[in-house]
Protein backbone atom coordinates (compact mmCIF):
# COMPACT_ATOMS: atom_id res chain seq x y z
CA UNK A 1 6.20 -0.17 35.49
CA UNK A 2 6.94 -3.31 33.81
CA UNK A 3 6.49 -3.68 30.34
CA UNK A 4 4.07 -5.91 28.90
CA UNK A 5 3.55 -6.04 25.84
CA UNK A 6 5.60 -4.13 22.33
CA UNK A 7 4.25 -2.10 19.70
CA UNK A 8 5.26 -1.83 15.81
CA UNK A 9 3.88 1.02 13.99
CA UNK A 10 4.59 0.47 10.01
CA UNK A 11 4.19 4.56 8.62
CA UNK A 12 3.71 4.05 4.40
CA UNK A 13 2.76 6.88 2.41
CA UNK A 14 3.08 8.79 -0.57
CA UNK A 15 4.65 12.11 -1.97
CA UNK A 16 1.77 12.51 -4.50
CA UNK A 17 3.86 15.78 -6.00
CA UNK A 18 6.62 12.90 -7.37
CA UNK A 19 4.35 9.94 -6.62
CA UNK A 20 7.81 8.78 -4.91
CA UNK A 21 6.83 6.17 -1.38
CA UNK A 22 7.68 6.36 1.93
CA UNK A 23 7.66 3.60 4.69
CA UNK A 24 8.57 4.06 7.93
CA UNK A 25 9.12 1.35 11.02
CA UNK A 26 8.92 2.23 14.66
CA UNK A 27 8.53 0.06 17.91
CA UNK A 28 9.41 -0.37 21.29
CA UNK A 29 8.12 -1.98 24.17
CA UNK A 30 5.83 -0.18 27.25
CA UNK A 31 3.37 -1.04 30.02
CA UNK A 32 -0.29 0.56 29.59
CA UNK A 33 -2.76 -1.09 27.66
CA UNK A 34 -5.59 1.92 28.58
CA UNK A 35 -4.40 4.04 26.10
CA UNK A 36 -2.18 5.46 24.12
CA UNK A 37 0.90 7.76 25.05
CA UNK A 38 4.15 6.24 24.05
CA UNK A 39 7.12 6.89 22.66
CA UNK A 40 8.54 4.47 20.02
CA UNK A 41 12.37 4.87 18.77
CA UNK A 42 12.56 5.00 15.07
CA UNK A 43 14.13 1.78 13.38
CA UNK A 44 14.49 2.01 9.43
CA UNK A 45 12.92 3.41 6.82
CA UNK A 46 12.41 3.83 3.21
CA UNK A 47 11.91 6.72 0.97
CA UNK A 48 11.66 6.46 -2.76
CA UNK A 49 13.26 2.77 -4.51
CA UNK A 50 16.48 3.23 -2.67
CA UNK A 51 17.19 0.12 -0.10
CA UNK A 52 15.77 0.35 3.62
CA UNK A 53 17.55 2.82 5.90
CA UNK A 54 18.57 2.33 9.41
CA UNK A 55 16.87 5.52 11.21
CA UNK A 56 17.53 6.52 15.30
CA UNK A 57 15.67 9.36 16.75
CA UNK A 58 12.34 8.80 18.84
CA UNK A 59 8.44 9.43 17.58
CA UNK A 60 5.71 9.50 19.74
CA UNK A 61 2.02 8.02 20.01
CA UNK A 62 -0.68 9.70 21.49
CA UNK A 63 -4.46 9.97 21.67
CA UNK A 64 -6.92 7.37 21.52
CA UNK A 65 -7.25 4.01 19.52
CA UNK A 66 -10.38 5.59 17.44
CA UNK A 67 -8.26 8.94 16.65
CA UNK A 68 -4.44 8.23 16.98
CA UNK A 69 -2.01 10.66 16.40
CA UNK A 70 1.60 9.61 14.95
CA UNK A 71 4.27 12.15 14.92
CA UNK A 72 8.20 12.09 14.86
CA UNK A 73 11.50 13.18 14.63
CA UNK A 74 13.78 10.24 12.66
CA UNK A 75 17.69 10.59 11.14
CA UNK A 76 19.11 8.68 8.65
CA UNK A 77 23.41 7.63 9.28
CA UNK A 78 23.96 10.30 7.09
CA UNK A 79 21.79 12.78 8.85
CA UNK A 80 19.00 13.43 6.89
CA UNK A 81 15.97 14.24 8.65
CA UNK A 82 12.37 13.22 8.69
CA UNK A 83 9.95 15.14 10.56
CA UNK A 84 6.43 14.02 10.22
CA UNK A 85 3.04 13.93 11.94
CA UNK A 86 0.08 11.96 11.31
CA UNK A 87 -3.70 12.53 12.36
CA UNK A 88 -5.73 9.34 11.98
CA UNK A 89 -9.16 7.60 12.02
CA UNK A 90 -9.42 3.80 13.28
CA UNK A 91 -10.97 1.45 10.45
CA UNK A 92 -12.08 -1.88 10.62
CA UNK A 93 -9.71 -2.99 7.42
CA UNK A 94 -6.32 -2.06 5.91
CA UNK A 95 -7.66 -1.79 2.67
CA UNK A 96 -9.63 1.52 1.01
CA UNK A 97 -13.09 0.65 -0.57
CA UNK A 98 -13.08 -0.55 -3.90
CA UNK A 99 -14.11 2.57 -5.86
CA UNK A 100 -11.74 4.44 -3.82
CA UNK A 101 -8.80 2.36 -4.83
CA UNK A 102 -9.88 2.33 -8.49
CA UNK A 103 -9.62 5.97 -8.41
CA UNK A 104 -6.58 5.97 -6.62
CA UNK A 105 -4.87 3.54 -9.30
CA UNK A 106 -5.38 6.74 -11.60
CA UNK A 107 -2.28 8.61 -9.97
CA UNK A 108 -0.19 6.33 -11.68
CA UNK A 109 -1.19 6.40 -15.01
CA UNK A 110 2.16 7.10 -17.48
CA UNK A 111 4.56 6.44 -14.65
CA UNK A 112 7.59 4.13 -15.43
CA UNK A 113 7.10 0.51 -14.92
CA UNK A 114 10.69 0.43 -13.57
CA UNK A 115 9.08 1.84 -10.41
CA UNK A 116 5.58 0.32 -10.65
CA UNK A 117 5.15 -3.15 -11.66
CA UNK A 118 1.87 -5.05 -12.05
CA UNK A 119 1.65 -5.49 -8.14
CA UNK A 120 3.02 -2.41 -6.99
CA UNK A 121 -0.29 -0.57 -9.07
CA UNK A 122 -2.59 -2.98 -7.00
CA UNK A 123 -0.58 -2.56 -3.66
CA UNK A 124 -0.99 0.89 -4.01
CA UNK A 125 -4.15 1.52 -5.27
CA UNK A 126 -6.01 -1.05 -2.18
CA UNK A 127 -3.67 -0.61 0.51
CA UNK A 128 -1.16 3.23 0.10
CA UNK A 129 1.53 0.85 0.47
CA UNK A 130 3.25 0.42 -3.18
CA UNK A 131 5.99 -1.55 -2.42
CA UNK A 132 4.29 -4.63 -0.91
CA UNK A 133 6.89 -7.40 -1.39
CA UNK A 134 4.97 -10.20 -3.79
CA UNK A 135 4.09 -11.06 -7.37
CA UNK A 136 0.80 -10.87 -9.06
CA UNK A 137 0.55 -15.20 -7.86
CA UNK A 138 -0.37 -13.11 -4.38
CA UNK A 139 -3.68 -12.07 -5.58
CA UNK A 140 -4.97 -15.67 -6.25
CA UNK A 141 -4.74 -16.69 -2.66
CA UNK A 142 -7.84 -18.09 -1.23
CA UNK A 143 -7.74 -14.96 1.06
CA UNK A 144 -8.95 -12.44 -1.82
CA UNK A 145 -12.63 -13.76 -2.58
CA UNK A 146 -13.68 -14.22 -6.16
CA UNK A 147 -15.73 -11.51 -7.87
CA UNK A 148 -18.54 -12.29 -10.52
CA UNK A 149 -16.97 -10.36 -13.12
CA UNK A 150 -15.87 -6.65 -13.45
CA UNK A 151 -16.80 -4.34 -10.52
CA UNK A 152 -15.36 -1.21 -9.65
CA UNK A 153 -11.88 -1.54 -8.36
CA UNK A 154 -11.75 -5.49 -8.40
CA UNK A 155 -8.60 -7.00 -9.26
CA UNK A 156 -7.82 -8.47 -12.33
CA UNK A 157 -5.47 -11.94 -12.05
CA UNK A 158 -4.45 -13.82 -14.80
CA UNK A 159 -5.13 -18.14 -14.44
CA UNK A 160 -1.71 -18.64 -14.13
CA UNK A 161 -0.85 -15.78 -11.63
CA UNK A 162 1.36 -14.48 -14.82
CA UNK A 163 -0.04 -10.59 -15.09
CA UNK A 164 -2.39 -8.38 -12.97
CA UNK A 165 -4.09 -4.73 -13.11
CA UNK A 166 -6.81 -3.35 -10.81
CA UNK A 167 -10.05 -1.40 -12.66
CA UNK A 168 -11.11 1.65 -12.61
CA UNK A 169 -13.87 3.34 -9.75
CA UNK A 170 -16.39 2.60 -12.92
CA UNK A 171 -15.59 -0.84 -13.41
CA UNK A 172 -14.79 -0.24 -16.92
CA UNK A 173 -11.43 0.71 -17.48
CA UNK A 174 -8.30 -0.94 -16.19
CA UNK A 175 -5.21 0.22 -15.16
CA UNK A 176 -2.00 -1.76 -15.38
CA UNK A 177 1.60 -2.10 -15.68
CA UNK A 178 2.03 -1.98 -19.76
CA UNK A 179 5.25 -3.81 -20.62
CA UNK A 180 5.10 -3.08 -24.20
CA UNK A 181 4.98 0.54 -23.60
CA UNK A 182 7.50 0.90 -20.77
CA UNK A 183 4.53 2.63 -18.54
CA UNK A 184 1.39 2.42 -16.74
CA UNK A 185 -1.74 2.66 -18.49
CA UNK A 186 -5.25 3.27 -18.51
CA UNK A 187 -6.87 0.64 -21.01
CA UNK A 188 -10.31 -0.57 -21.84
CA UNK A 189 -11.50 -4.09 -21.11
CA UNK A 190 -12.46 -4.38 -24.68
CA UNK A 191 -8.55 -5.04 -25.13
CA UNK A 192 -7.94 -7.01 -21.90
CA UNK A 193 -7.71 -10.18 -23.36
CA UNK A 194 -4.77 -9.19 -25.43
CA UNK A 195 -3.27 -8.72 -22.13
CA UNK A 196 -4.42 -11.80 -20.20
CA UNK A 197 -4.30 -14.60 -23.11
CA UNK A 198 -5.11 -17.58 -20.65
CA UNK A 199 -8.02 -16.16 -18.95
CA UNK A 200 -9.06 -13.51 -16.24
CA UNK A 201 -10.02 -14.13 -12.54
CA UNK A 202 -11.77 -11.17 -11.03
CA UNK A 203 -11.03 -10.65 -6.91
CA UNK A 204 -12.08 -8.67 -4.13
CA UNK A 205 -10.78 -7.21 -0.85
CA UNK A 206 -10.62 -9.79 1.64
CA UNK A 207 -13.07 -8.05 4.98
CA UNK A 208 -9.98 -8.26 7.62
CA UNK A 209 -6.35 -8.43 7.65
């Protein structure tokens, strides 16, 4: 059969024993658009802060749209392995609910900041996927909607795009890359001022993509 159309499949993850990421990029090009049974060949990856990988081997697509499974088989030039496999459940956006990333924002508390800057917490936290390329500017893009004021998990931007953190699932605490420490940490908004001296603009998931 001809093929008509090509696929990407982006893998991103977490090892939450080390709290060390993992990306993964697949593709390939096939014919049926009724469902899913494919097999991708694996392109590059990324696993920890190291640069992206060139990866061969082959992983495989199968199930339904609703219920996809992802599983694989991919070696690096030097010929380290990764075997993985992947049950999942369709959603209707990329990002987790806001409460859900607030909580999730927790897992980083006391790591260093040389591995999780400002945007990496809120990459993270709203979408598993810690090493979004970006600054904290990102977040002020007409595409994140403005919140009233502090809500569980809504981002925190400064004016000038200069800092960011994301608060807690209570809406009380925030959590954020802490220069002044070296770390990540879990602070009260009683003190967020001292962090964000030219004001605070408070942002929400945008519904899509």
């Amino acid at each position: 059969m001809k093929p008509d159309y090509s696929i990407s499949i982006f893998f991103v993850g977490m090892d939450y024993s080390t709290m060390t990421p993992l990306t993964l990029h697949a593709g390939s090009t096939y014919g049926s658009t009724t469902g899913i049974d494919v097999e991708v060949d694996c392109l590059e990856g990324q696993h920890g802060f190291d640069n992206v990988e060139e990866l061969s081997g082959t992983s495989i697509l199968t199930g339904s749209w609703d219920k996809p499974e992802f599983k694989g088989e991919c070696y690096t030039r030097t010929g380290d392995r990764w075997l993985f496999k992947s049950s999942n459940v369709k959603s209707e956006t990329i990002y987790y609910s806001p409460k859900e990333a607030g909580l999730r924002a927790k897992l980083l508390i006391d790591q260093s900041i040389s591995k999780y800057n400002a945007h990496n917490i809120i990459s993270f936290a709203i979408l598993d996927y810690s090493h979004f390329g970006g600054n904290c500017a990102f977040y002020l893009l007409s595409k994140f909607p403005g919140a009233p004021g502090p809500e569980p998990g809504a981002i925190m931007v400064g004016k000038y795009g200069e800092h960011c953190a994301i608060l807690d699932n209570e809406g009380t605490k925030f959590i954020q890359s802490n220069r002044a420490v070296g770390k990540v940490t879990y602070d009260s908004l009683a003190v967020a001022e001292r962090y964000f001296p030219n004001g605070i603009l408070y942002k929400r998931y945008p519904k899509g993509l």
